[in-house]
N, C-alpha and C. Protein backbone atom coordinates (compact mmCIF):
# COMPACT_ATOMS: atom_id res chain seq x y z
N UNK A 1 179.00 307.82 144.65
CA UNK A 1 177.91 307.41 143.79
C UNK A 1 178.03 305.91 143.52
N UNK A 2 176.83 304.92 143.51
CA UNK A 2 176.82 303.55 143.65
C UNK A 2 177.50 303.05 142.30
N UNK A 3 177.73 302.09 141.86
CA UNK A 3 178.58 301.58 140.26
C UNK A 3 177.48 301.56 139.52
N UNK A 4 176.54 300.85 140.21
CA UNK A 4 175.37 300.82 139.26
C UNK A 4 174.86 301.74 138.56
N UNK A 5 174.77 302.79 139.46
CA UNK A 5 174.62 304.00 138.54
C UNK A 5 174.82 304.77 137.54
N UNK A 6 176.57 304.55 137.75
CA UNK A 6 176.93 304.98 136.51
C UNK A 6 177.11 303.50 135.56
N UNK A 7 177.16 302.73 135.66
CA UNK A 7 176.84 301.92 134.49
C UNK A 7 175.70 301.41 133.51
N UNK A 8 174.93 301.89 135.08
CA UNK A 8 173.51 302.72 133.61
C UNK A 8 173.58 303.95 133.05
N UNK A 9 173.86 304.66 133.64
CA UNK A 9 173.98 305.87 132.49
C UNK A 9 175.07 305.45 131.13
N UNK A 10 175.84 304.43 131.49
CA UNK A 10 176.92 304.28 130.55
C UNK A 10 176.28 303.35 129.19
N UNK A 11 175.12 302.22 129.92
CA UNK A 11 174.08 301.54 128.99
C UNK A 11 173.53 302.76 128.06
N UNK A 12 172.78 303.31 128.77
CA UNK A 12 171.50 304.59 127.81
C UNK A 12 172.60 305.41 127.05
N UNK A 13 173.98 305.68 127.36
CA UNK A 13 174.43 306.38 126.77
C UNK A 13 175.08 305.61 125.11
N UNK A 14 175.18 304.69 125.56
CA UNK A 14 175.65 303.54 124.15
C UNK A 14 174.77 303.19 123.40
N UNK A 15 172.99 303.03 124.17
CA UNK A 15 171.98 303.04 123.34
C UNK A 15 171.65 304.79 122.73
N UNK A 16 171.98 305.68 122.95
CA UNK A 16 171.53 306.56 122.37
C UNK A 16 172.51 306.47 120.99
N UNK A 17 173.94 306.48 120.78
CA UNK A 17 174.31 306.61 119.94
C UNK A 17 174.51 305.29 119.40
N UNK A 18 173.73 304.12 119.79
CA UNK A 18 174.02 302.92 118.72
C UNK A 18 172.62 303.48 117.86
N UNK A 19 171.14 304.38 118.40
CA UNK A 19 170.33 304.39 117.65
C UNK A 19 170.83 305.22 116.54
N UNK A 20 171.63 306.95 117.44
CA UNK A 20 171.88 307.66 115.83
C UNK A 20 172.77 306.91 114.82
N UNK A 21 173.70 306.09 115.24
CA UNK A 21 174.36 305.44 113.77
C UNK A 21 173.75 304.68 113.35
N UNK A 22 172.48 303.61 113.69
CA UNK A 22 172.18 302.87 112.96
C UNK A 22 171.13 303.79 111.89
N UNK A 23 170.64 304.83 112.41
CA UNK A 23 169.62 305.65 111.99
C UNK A 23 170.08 306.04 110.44
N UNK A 24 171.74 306.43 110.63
CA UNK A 24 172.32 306.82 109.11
C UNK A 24 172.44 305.88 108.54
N UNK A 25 172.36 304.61 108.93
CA UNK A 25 173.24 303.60 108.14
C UNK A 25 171.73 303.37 106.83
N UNK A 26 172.55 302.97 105.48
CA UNK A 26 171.47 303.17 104.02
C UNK A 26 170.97 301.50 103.70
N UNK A 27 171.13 300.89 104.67
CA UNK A 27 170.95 299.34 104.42
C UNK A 27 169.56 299.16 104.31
N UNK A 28 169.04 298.48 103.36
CA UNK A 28 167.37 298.57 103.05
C UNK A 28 166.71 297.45 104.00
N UNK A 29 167.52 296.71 104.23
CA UNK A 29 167.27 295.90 106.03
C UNK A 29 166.52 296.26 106.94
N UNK A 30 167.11 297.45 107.52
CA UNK A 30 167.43 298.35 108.27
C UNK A 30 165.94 299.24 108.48
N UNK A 31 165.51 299.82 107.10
CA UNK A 31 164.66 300.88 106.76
C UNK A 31 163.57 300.54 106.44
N UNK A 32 163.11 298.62 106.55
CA UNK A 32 162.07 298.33 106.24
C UNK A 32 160.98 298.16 107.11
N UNK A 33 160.81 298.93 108.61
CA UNK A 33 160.12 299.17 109.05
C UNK A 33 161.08 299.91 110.11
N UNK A 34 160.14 300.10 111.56
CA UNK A 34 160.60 300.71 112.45
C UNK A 34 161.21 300.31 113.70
N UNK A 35 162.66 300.34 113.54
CA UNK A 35 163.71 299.65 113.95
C UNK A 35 163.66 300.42 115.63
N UNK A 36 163.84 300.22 116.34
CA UNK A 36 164.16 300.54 117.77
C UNK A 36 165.46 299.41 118.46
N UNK A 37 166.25 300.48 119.18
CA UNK A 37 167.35 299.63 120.09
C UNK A 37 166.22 299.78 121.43
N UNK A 38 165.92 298.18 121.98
CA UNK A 38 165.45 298.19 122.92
C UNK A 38 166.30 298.97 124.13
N UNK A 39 167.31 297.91 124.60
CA UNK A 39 168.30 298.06 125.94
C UNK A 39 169.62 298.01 125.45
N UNK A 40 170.72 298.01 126.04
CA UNK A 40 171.78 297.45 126.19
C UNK A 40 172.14 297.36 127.55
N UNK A 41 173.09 296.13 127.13
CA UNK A 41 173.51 295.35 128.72
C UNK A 41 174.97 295.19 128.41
N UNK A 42 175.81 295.89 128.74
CA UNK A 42 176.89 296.03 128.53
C UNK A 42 178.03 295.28 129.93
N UNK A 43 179.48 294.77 129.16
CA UNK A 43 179.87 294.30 130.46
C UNK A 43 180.24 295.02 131.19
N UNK A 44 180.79 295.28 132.69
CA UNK A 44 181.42 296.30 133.59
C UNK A 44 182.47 296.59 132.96
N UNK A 45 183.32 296.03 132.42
CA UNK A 45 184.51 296.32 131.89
C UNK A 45 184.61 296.81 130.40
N UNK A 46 183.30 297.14 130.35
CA UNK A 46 183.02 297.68 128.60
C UNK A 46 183.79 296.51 127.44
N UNK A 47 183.97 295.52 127.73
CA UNK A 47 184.21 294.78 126.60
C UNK A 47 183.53 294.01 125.33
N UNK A 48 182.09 293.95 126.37
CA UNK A 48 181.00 293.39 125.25
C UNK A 48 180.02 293.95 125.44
N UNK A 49 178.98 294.32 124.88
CA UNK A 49 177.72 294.41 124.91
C UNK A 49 176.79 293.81 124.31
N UNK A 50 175.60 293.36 125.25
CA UNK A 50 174.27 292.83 124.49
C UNK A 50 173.33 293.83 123.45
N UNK A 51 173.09 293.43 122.20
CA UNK A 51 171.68 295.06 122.15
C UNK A 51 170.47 294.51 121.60
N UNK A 52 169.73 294.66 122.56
CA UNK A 52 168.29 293.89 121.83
C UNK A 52 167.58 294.95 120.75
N UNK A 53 167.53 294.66 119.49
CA UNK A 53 166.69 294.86 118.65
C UNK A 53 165.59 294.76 118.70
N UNK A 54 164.52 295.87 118.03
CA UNK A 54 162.65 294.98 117.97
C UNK A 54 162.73 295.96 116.65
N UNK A 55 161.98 295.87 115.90
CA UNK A 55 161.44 296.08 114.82
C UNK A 55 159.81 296.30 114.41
N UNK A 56 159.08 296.91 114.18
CA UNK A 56 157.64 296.65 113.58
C UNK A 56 157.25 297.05 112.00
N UNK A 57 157.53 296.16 111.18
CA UNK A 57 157.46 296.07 109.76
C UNK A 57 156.51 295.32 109.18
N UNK A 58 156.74 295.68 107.94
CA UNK A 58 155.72 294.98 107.20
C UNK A 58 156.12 293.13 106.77
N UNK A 59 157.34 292.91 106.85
CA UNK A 59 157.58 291.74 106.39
C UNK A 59 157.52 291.29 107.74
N UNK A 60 157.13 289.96 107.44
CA UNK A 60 157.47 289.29 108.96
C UNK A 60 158.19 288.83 109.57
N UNK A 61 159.43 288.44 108.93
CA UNK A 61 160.85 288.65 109.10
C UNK A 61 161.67 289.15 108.95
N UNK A 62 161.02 290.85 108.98
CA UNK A 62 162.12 292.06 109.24
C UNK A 62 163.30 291.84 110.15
N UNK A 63 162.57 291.70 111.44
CA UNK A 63 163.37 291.48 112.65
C UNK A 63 165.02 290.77 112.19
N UNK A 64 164.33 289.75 111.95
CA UNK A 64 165.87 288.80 111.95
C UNK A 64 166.72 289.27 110.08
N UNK A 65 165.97 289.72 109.39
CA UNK A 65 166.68 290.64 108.76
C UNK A 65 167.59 291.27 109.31
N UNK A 66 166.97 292.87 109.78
CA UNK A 66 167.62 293.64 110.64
C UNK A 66 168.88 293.54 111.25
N UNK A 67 168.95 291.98 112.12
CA UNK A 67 169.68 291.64 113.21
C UNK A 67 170.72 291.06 112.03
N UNK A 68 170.61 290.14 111.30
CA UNK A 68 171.29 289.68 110.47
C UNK A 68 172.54 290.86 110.15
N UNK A 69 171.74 292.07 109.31
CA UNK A 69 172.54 293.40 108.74
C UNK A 69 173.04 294.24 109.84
N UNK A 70 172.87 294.12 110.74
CA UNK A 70 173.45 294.77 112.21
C UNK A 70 174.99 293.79 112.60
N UNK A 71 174.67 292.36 112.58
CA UNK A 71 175.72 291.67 112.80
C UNK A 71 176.62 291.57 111.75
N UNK A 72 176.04 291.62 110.51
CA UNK A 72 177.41 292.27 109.03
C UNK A 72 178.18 293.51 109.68
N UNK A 73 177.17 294.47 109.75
CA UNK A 73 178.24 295.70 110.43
C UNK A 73 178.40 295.84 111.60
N UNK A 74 178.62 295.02 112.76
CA UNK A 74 179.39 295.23 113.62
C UNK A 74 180.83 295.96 113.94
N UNK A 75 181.11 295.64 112.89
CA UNK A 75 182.35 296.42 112.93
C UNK A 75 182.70 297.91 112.72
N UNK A 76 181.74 298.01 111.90
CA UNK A 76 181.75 299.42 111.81
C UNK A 76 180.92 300.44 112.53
N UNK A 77 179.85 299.60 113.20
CA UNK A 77 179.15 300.36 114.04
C UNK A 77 179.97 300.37 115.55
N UNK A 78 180.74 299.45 115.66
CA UNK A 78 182.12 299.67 116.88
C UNK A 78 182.89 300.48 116.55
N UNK A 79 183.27 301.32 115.74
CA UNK A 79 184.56 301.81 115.27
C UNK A 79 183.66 303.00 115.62
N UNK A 80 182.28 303.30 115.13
CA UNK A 80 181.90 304.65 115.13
C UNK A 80 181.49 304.86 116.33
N UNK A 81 181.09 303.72 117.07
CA UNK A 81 180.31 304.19 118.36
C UNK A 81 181.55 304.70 119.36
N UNK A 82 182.84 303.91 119.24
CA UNK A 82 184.05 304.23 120.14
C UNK A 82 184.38 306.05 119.68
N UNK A 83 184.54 306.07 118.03
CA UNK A 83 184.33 307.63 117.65
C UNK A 83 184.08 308.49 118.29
N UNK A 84 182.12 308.35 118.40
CA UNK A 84 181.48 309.10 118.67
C UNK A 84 181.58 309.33 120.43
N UNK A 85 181.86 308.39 121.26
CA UNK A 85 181.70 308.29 122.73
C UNK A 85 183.22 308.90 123.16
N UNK A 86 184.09 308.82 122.27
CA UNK A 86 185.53 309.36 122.70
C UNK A 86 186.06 308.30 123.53
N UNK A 87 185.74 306.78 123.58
CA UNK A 87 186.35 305.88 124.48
C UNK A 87 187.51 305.19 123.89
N UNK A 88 188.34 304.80 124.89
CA UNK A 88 189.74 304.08 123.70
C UNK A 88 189.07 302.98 123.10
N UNK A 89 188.36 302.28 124.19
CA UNK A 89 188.16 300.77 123.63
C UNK A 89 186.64 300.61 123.40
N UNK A 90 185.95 300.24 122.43
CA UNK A 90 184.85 300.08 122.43
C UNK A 90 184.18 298.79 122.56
N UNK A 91 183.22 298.71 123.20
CA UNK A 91 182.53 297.36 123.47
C UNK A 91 182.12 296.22 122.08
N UNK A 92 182.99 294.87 122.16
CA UNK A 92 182.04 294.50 121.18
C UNK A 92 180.72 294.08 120.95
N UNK A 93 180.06 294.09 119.50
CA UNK A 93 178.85 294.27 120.02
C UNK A 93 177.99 292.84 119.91
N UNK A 94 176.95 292.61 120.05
CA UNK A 94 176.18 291.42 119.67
C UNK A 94 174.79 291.72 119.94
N UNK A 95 174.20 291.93 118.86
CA UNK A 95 172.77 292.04 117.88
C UNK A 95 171.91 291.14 118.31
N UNK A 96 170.52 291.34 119.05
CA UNK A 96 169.86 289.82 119.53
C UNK A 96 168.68 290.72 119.13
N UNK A 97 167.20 289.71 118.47
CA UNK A 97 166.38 290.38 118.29
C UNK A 97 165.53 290.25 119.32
N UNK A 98 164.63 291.30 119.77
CA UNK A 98 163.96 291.20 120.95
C UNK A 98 162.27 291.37 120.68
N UNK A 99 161.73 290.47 120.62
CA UNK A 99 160.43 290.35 119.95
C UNK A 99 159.31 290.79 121.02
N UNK A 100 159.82 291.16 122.33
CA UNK A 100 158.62 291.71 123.47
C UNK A 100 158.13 292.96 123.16
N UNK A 101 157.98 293.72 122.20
CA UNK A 101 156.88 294.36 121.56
C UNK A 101 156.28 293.86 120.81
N UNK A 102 156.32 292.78 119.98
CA UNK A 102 155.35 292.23 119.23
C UNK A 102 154.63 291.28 120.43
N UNK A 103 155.11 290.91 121.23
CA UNK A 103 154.26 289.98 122.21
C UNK A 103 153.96 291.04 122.81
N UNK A 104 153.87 292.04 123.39
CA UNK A 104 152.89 293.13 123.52
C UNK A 104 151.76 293.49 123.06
N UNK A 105 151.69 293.41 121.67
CA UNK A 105 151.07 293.92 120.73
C UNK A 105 149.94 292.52 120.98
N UNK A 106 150.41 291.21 120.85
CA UNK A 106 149.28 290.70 120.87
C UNK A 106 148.77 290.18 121.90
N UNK A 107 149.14 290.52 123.19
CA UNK A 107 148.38 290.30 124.39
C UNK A 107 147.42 291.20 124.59
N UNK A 108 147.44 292.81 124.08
CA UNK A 108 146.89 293.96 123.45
C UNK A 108 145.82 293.03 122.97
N UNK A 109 145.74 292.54 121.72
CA UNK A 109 144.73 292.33 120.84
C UNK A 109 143.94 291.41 121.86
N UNK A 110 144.34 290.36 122.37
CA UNK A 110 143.83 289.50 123.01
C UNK A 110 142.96 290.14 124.50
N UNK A 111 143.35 290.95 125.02
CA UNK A 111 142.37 291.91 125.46
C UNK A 111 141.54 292.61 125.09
N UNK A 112 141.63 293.18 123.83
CA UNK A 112 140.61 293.75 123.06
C UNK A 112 139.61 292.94 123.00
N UNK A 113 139.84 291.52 122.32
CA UNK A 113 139.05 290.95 122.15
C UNK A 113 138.08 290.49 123.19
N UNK A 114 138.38 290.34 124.48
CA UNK A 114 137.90 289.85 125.79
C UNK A 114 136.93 291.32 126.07
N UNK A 115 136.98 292.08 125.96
CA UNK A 115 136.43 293.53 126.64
C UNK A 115 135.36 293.10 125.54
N UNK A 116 135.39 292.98 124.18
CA UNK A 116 134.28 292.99 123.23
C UNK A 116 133.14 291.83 123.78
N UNK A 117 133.84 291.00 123.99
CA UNK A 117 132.74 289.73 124.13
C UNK A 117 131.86 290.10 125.47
């Protein structure tokens, strides 16, 4: 089986459980709109990982909220994610916000608007 392969399954598998822990975590950051782990890009050697954040909230600087309170708990969201995955070593992490759903959203509008006229 190619490496690549399994090092994507090993990405989706780190994004599934970076979403359920962040999901518990009670940080009002966090809960002020609707937080999504885009991707992760993790290294081959599991030592670091990228995780793009997006957010769609009501404040307009949820996002970098969010990312802000994600990079406070890094640490503990490493401790749980190694937990939960049963790995010795867990990747460290680094929080980037990823704003290509909101630039979605308004290339969206900007078509809307073109179909109307």
């Amino acid at each position: 089986m190619p490496r690549n392969s399994k090092h994507g399954r090993m990405n989706e598998e780190i994004r599934r459980e970076l979403i359920a822990i962040i999901g518990e975590m009670k940080d009002p950051r966090l809960t002020a709109g609707l937080l999504t782990v885009m991707r992760v890009e993790a290294a081959p050697d599991l030592s670091s990982a990228k995780v793009y954040i997006s957010m769609m909230g009501e404040k307009e600087n949820a996002l970098q909220e969010a990312v802000t309170a994600l990079r406070k708990a890094a640490g503990h969201v490493r401790s749980e994610l190694g937990r939960r995955m049963h790995i010795r070593r867990s990747p460290e992490l680094l929080f980037v916000a990823d704003d290509g759903s909101a630039y979605a959203m308004h290339i969206n509008e900007i078509i809307k608007g073109l179909e109307e006229e």
